[in-house]
PDB file of N, CA and C in Angstrom:
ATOM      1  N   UNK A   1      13.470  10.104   0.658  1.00  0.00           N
ATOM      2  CA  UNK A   1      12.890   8.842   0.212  1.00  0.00           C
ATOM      3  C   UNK A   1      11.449   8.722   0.707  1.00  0.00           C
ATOM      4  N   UNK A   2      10.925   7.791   0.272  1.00  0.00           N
ATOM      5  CA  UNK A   2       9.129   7.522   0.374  1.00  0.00           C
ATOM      6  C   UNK A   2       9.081   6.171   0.350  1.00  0.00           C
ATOM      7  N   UNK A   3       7.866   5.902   1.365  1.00  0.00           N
ATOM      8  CA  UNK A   3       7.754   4.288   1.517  1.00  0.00           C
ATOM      9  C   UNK A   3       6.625   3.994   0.289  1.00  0.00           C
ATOM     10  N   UNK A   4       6.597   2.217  -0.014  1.00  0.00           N
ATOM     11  CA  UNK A   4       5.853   2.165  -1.216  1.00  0.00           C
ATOM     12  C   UNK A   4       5.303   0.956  -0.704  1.00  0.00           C
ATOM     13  N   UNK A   5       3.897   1.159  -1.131  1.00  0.00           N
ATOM     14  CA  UNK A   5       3.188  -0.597  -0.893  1.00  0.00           C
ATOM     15  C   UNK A   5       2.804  -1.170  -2.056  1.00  0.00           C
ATOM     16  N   UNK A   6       3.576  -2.188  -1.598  1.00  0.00           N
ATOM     17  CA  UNK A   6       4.101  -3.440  -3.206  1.00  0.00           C
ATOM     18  C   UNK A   6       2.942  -4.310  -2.783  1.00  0.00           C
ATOM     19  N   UNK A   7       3.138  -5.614  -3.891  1.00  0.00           N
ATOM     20  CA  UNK A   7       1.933  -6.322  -4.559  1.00  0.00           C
ATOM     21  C   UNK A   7       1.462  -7.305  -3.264  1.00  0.00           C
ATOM     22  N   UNK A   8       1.969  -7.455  -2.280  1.00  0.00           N
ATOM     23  CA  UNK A   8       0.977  -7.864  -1.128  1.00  0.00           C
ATOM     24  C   UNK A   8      -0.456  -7.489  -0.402  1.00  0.00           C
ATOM     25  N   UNK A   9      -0.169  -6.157  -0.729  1.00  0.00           N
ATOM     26  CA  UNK A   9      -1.753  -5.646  -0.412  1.00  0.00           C
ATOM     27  C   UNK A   9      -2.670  -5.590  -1.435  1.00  0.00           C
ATOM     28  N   UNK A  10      -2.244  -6.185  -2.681  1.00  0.00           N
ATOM     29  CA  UNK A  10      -3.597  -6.401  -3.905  1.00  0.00           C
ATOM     30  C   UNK A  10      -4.403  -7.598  -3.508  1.00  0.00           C
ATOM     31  N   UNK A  11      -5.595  -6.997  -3.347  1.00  0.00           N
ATOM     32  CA  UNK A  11      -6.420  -7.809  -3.092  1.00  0.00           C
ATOM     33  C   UNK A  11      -6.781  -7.995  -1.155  1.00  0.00           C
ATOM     34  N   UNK A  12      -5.879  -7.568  -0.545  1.00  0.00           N
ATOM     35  CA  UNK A  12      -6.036  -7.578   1.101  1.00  0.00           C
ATOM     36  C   UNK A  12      -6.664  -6.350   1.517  1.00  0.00           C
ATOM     37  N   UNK A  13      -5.923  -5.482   1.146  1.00  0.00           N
ATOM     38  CA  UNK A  13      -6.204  -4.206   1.447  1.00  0.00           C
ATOM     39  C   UNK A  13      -6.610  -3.793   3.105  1.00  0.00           C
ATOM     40  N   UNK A  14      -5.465  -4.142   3.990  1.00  0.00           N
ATOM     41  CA  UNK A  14      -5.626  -3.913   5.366  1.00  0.00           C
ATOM     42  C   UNK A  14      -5.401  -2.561   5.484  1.00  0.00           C
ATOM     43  N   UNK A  15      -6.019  -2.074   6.247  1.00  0.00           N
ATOM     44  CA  UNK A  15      -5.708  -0.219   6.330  1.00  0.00           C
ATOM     45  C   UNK A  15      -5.194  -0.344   8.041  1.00  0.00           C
ATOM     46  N   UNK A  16      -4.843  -0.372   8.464  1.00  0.00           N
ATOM     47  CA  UNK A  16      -3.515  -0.921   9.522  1.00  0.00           C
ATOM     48  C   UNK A  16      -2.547   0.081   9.774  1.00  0.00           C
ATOM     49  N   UNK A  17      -2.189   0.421   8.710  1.00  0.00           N
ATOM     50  CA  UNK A  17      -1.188   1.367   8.507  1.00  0.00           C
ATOM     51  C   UNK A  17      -1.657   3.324   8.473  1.00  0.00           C
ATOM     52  N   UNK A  18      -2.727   3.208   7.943  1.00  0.00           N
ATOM     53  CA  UNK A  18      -3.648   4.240   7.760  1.00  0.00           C
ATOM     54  C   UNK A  18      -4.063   5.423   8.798  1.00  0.00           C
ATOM     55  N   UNK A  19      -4.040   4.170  10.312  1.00  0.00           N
ATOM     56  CA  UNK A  19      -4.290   4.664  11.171  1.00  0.00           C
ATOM     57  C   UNK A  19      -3.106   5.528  11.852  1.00  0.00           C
ATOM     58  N   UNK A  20      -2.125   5.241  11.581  1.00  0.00           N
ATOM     59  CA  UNK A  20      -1.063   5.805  12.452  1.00  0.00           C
ATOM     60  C   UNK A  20      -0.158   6.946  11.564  1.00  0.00           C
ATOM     61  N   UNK A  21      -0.744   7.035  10.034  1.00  0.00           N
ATOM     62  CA  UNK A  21       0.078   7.712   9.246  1.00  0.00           C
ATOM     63  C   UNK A  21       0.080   9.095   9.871  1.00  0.00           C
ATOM     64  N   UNK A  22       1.075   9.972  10.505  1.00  0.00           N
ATOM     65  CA  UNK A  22       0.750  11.301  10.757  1.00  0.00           C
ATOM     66  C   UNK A  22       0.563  12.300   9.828  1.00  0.00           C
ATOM     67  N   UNK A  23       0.797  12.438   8.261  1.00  0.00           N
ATOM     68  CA  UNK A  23       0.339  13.344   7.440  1.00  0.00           C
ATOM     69  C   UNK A  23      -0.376  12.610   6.238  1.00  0.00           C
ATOM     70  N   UNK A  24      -1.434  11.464   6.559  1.00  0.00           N
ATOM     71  CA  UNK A  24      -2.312  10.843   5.913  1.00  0.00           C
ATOM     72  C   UNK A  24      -1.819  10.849   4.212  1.00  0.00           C
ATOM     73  N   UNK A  25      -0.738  10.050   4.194  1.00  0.00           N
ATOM     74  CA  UNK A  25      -0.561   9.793   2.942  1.00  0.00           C
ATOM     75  C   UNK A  25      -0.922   8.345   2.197  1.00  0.00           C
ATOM     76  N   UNK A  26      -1.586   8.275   2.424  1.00  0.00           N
ATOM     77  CA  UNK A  26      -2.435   6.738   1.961  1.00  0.00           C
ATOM     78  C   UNK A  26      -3.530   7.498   1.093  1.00  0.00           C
ATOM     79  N   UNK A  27      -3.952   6.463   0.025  1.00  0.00           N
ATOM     80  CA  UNK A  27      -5.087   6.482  -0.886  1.00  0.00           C
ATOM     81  C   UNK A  27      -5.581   4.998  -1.124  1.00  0.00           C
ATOM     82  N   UNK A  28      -6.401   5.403  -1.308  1.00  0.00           N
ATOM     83  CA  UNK A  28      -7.495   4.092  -1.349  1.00  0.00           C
ATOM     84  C   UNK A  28      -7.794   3.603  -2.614  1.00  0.00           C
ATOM     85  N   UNK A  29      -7.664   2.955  -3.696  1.00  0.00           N
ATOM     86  CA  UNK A  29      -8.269   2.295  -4.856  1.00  0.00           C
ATOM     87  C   UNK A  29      -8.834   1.224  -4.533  1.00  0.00           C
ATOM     88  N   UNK A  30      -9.253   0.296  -5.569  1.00  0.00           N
ATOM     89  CA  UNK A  30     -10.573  -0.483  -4.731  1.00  0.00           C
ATOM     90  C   UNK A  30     -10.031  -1.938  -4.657  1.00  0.00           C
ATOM     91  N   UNK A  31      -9.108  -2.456  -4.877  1.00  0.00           N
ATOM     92  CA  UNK A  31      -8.403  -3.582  -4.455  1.00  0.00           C
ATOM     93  C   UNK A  31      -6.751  -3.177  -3.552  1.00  0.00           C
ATOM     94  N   UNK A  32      -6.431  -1.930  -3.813  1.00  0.00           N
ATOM     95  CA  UNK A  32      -5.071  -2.136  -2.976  1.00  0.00           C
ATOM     96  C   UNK A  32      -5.126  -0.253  -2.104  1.00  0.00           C
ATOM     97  N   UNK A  33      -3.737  -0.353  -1.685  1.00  0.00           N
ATOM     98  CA  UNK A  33      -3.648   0.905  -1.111  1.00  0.00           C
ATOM     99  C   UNK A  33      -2.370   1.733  -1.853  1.00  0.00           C
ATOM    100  N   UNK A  34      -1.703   3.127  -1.895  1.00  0.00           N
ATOM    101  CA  UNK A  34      -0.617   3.591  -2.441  1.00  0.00           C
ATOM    102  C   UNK A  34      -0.516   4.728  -1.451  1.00  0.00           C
ATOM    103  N   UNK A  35       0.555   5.031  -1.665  1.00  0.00           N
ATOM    104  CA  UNK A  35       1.444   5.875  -0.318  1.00  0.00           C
ATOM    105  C   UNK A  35       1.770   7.124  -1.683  1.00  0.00           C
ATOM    106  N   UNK A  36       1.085   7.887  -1.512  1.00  0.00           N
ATOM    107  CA  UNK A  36       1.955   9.426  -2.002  1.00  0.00           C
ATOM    108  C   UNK A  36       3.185   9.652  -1.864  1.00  0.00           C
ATOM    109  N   UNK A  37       4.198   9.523  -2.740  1.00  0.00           N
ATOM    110  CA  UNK A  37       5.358  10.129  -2.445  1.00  0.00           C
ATOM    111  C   UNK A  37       5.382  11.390  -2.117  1.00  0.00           C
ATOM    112  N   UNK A  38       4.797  12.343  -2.849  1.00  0.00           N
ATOM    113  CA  UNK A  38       4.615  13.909  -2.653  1.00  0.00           C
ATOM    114  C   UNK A  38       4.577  14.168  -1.017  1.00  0.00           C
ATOM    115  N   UNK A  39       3.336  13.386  -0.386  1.00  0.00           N
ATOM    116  CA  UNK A  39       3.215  13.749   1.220  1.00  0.00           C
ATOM    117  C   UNK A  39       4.100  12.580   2.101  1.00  0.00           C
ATOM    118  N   UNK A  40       4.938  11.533   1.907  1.00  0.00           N
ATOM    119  CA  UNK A  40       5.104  10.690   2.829  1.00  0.00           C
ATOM    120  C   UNK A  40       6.756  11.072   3.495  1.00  0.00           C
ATOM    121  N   UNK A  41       6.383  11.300   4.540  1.00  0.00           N
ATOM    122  CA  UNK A  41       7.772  12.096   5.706  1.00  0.00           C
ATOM    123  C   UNK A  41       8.594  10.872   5.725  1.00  0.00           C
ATOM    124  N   UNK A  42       8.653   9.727   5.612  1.00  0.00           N
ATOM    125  CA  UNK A  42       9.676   8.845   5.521  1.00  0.00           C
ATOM    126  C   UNK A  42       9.739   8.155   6.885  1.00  0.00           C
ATOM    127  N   UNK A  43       8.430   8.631   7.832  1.00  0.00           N
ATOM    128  CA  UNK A  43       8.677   7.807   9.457  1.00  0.00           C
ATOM    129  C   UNK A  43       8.616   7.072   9.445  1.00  0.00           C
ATOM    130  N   UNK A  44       8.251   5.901   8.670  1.00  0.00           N
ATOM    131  CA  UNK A  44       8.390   4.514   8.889  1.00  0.00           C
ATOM    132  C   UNK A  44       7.292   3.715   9.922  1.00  0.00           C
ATOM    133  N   UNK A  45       6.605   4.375  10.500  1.00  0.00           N
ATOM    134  CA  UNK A  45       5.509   4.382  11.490  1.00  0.00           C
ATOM    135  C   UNK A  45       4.423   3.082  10.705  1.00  0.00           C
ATOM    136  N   UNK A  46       4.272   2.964   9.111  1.00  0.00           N
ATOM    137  CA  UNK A  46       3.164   2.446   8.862  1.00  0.00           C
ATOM    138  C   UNK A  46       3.671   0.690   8.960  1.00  0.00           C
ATOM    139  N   UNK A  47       4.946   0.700   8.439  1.00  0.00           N
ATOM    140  CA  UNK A  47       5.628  -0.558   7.850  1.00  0.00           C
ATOM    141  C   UNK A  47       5.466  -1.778   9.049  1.00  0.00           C
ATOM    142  N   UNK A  48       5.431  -1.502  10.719  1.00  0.00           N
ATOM    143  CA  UNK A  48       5.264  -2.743  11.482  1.00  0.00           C
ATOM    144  C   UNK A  48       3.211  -3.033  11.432  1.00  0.00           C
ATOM    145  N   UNK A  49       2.662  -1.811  10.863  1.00  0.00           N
ATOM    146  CA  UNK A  49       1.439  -2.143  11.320  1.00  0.00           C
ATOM    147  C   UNK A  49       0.896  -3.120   9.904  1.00  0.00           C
ATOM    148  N   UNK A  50       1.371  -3.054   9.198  1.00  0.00           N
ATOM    149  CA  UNK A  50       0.841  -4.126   7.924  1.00  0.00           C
ATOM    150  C   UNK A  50       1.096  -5.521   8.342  1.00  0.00           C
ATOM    151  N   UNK A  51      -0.071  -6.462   8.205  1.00  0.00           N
ATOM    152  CA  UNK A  51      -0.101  -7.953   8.311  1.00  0.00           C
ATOM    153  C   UNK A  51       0.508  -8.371   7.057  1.00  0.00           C
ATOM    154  N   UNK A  52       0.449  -7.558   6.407  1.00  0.00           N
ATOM    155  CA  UNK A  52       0.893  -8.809   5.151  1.00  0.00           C
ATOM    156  C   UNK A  52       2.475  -7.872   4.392  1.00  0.00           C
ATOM    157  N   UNK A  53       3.109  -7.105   5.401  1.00  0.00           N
ATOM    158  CA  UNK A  53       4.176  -6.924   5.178  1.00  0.00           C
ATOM    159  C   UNK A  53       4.424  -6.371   3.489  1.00  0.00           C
ATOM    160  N   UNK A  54       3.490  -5.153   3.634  1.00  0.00           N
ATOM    161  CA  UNK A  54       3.439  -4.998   1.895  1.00  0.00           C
ATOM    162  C   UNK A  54       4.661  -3.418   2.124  1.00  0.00           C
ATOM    163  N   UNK A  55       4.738  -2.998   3.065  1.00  0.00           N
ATOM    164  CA  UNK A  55       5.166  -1.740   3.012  1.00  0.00           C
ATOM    165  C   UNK A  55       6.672  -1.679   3.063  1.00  0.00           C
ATOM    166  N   UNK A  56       7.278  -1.159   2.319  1.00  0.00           N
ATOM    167  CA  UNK A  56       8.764  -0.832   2.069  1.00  0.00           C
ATOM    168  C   UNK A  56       9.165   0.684   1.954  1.00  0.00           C
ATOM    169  N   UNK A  57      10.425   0.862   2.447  1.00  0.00           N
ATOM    170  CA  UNK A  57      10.956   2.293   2.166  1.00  0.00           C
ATOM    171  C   UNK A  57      11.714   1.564   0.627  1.00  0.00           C
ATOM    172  N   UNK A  58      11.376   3.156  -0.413  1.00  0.00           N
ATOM    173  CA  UNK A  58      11.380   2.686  -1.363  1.00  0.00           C
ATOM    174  C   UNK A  58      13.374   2.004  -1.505  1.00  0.00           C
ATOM    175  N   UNK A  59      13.908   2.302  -0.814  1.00  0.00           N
ATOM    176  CA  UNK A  59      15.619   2.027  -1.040  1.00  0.00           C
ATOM    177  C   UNK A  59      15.740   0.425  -1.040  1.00  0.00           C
ATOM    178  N   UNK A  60      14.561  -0.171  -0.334  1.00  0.00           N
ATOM    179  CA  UNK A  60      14.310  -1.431   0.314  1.00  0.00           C
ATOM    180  C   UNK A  60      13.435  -2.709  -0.724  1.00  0.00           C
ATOM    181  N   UNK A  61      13.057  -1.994  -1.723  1.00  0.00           N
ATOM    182  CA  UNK A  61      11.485  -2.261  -2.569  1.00  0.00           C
ATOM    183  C   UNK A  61      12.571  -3.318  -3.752  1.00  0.00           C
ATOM    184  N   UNK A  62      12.289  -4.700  -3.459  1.00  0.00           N
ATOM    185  CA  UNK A  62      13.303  -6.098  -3.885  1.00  0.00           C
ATOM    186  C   UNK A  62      12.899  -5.679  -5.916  1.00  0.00           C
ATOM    187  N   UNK A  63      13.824  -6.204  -6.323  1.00  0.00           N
ATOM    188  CA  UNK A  63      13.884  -5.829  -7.871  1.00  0.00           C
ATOM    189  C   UNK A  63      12.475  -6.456  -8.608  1.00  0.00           C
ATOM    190  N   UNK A  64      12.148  -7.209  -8.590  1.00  0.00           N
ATOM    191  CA  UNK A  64      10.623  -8.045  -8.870  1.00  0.00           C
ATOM    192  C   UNK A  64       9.355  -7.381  -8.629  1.00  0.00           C
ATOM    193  N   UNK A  65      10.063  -6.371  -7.393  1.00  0.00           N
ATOM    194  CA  UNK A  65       8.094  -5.462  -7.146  1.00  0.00           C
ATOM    195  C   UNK A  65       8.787  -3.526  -7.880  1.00  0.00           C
ATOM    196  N   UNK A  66       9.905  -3.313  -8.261  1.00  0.00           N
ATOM    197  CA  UNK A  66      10.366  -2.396  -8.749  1.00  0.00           C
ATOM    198  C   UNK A  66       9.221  -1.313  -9.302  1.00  0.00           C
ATOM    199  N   UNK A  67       8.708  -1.811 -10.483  1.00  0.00           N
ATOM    200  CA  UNK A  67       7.000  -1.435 -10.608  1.00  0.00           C
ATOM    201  C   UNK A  67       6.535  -1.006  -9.798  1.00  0.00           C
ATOM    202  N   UNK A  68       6.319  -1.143  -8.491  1.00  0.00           N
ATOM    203  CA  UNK A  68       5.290  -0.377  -7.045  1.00  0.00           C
ATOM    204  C   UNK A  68       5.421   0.858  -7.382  1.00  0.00           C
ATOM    205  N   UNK A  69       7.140   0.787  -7.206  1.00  0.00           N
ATOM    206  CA  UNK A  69       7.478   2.713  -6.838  1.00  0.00           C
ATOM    207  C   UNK A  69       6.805   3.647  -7.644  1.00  0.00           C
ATOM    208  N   UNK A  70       7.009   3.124  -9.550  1.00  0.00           N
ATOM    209  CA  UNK A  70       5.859   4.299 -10.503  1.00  0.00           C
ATOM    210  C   UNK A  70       4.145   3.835 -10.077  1.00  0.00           C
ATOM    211  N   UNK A  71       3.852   2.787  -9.846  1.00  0.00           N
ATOM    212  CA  UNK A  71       2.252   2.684  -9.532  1.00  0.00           C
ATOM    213  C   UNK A  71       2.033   3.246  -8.450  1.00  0.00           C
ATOM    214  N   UNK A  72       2.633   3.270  -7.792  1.00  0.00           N
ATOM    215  CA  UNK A  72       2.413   3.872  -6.400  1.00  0.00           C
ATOM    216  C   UNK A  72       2.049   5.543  -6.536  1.00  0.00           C
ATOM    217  N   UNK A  73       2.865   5.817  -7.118  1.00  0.00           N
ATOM    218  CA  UNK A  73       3.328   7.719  -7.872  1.00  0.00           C
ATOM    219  C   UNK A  73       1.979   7.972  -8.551  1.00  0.00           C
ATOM    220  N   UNK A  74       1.668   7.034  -9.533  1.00  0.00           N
ATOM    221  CA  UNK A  74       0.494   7.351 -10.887  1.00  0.00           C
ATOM    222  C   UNK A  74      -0.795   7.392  -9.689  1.00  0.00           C
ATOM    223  N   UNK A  75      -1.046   5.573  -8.964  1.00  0.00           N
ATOM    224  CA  UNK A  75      -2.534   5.892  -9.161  1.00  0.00           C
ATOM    225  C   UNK A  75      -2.464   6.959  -7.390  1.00  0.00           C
ATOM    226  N   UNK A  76      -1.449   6.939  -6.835  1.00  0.00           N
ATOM    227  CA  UNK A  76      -2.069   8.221  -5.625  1.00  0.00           C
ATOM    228  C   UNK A  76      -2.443   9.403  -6.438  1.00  0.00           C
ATOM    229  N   UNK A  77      -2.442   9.911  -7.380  1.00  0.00           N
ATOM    230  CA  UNK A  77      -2.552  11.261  -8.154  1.00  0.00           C
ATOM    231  C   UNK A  77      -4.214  10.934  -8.578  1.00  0.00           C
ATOM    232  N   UNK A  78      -4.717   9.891  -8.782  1.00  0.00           N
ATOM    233  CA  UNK A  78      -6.163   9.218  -9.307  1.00  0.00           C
ATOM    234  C   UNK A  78      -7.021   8.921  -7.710  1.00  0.00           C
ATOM    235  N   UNK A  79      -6.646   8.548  -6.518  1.00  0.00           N
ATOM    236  CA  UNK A  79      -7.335   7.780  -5.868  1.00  0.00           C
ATOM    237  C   UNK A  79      -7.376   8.860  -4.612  1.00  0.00           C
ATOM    238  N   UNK A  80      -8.430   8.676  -3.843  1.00  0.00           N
ATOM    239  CA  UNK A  80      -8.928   9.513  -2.637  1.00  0.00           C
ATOM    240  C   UNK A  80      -8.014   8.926  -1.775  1.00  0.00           C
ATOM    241  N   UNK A  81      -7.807  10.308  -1.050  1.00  0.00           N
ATOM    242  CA  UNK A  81      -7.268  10.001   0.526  1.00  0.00           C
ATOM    243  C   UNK A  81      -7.836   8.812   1.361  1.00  0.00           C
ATOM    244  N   UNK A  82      -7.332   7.887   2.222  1.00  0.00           N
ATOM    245  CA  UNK A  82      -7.975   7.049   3.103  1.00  0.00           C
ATOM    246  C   UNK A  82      -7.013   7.907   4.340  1.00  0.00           C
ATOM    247  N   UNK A  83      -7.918   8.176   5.298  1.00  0.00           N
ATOM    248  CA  UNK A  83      -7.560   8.512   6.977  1.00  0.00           C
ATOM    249  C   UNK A  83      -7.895   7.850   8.166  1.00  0.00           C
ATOM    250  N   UNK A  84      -8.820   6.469   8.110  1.00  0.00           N
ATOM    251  CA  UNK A  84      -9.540   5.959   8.883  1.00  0.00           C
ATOM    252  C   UNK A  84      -9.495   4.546   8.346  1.00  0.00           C
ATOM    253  N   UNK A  85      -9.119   4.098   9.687  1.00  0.00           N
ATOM    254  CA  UNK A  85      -9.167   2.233   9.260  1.00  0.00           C
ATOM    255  C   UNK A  85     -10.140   1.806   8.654  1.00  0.00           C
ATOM    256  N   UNK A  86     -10.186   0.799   7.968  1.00  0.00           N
ATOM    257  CA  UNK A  86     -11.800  -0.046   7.213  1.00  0.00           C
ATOM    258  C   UNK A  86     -11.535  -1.352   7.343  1.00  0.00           C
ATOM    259  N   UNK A  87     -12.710  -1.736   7.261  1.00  0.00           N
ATOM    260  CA  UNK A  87     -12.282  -3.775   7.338  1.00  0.00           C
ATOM    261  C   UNK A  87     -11.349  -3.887   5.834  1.00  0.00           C
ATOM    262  N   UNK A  88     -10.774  -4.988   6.200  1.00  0.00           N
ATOM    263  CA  UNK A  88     -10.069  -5.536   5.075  1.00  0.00           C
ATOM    264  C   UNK A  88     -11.113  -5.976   3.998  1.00  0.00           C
ATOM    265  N   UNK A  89     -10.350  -6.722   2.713  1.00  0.00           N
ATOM    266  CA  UNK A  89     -11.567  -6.738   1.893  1.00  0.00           C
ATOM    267  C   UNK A  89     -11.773  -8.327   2.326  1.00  0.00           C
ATOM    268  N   UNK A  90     -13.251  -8.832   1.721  1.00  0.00           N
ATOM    269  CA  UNK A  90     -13.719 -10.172   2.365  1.00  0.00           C
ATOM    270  C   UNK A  90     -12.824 -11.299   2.153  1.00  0.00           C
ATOM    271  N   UNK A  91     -12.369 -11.463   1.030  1.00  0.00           N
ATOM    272  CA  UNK A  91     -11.317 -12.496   0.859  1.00  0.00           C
ATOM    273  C   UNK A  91     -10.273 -12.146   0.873  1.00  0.00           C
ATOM    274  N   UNK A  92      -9.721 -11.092   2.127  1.00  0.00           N
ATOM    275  CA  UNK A  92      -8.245 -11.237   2.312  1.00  0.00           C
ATOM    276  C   UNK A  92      -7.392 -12.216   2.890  1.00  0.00           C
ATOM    277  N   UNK A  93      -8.076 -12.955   3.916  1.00  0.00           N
ATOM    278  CA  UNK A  93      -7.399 -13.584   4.352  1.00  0.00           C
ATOM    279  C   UNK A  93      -7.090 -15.428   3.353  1.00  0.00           C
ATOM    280  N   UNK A  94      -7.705 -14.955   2.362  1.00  0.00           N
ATOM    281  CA  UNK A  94      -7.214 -16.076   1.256  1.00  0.00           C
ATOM    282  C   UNK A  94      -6.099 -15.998   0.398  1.00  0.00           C
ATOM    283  N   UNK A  95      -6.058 -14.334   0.140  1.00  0.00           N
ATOM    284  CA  UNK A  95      -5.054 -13.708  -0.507  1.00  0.00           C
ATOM    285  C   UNK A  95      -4.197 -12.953  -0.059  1.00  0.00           C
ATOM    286  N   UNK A  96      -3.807 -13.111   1.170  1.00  0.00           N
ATOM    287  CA  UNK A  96      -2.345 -12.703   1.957  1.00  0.00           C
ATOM    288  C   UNK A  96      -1.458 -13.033   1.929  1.00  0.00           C
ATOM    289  N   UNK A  97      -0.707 -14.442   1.270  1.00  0.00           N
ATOM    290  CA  UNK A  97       0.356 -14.971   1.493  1.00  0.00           C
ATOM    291  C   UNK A  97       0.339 -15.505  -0.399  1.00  0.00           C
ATOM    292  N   UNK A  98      -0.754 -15.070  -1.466  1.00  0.00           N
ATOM    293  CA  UNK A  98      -0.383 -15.409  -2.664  1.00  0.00           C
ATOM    294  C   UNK A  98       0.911 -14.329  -3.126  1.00  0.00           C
ATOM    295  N   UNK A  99       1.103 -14.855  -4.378  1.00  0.00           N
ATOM    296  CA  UNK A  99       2.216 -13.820  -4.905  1.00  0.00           C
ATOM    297  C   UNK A  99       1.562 -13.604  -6.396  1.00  0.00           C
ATOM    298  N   UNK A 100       2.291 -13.002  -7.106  1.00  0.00           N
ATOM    299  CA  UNK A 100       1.939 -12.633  -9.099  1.00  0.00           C
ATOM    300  C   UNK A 100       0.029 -12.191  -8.636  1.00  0.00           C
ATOM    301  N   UNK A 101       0.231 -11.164  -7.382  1.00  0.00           N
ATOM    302  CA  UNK A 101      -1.388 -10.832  -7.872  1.00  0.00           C
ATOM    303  C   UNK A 101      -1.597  -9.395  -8.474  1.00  0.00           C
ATOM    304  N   UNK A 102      -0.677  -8.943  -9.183  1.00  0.00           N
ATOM    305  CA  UNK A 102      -0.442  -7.978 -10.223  1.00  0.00           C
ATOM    306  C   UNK A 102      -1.390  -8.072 -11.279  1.00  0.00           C
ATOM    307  N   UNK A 103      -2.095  -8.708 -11.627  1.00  0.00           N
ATOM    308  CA  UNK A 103      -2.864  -8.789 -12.807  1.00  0.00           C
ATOM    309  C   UNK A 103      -4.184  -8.779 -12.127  1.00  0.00           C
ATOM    310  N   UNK A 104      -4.016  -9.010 -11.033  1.00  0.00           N
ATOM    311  CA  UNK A 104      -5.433  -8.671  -9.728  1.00  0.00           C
ATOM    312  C   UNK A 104      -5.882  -6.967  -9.530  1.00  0.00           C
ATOM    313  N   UNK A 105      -4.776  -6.156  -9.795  1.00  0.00           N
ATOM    314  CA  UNK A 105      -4.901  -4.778  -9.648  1.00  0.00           C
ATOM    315  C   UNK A 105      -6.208  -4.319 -10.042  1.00  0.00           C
ATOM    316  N   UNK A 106      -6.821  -3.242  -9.837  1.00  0.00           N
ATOM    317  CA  UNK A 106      -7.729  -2.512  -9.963  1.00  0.00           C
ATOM    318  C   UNK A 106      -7.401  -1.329 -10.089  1.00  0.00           C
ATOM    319  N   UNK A 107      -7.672  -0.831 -11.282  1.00  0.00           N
ATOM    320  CA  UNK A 107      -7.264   0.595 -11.546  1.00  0.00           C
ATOM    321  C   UNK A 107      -8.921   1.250 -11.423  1.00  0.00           C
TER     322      UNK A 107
END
């Protein structure tokens, strides 16, 4: 199994998790983050460091964010590695606790 980051980090984009990944499976697009299934060992290491609780093992991923698991798959195959923390984006802390910010995505 592979962990997946669902629609809480659209638009936050805390890299939190980034830092502690041991085989850097995070990618960066320009409003959210996605976890490679291909590289992610299943440690679970990233899921307490997210503030906004976006990270799930996919067995865990609630029927409403179901969608993550293929977006997650598509755009890591499109988006650069992230290995190094970055500030969050400027208005995250406005958009941490919204929900339906799916149409917020950035491809």
């Amino acid at each position: 199994m592979t962990h997946v980051v669902t629609e809480s980090c659209i638009r936050c984009k805390y890299t939190d998790c980034v830092d502690v990944c041991p085989v850097d499976c995070f990618r960066e697009g320009p409003n959210f983050l996605t976890i490679d299934p291909d590289e992610c060992i299943d440690c679970a290491v990233c899921i307490p460091e997210c503030p906004v609780n976006a990270i799930l093992p996919e067995e865990d991923v609630p029927a409403d964010q179901q969608q993550f698991i293929a977006l997650n798959a598509e755009l890591s195959k499109k988006w650069p590695s992230i290995t190094k923390r970055k500030e969050a984006l400027p208005d995250a802390e406005e958009w941490k606790n919204r929900t339906g910010k799916l149409p917020e995505l950035k491809k």
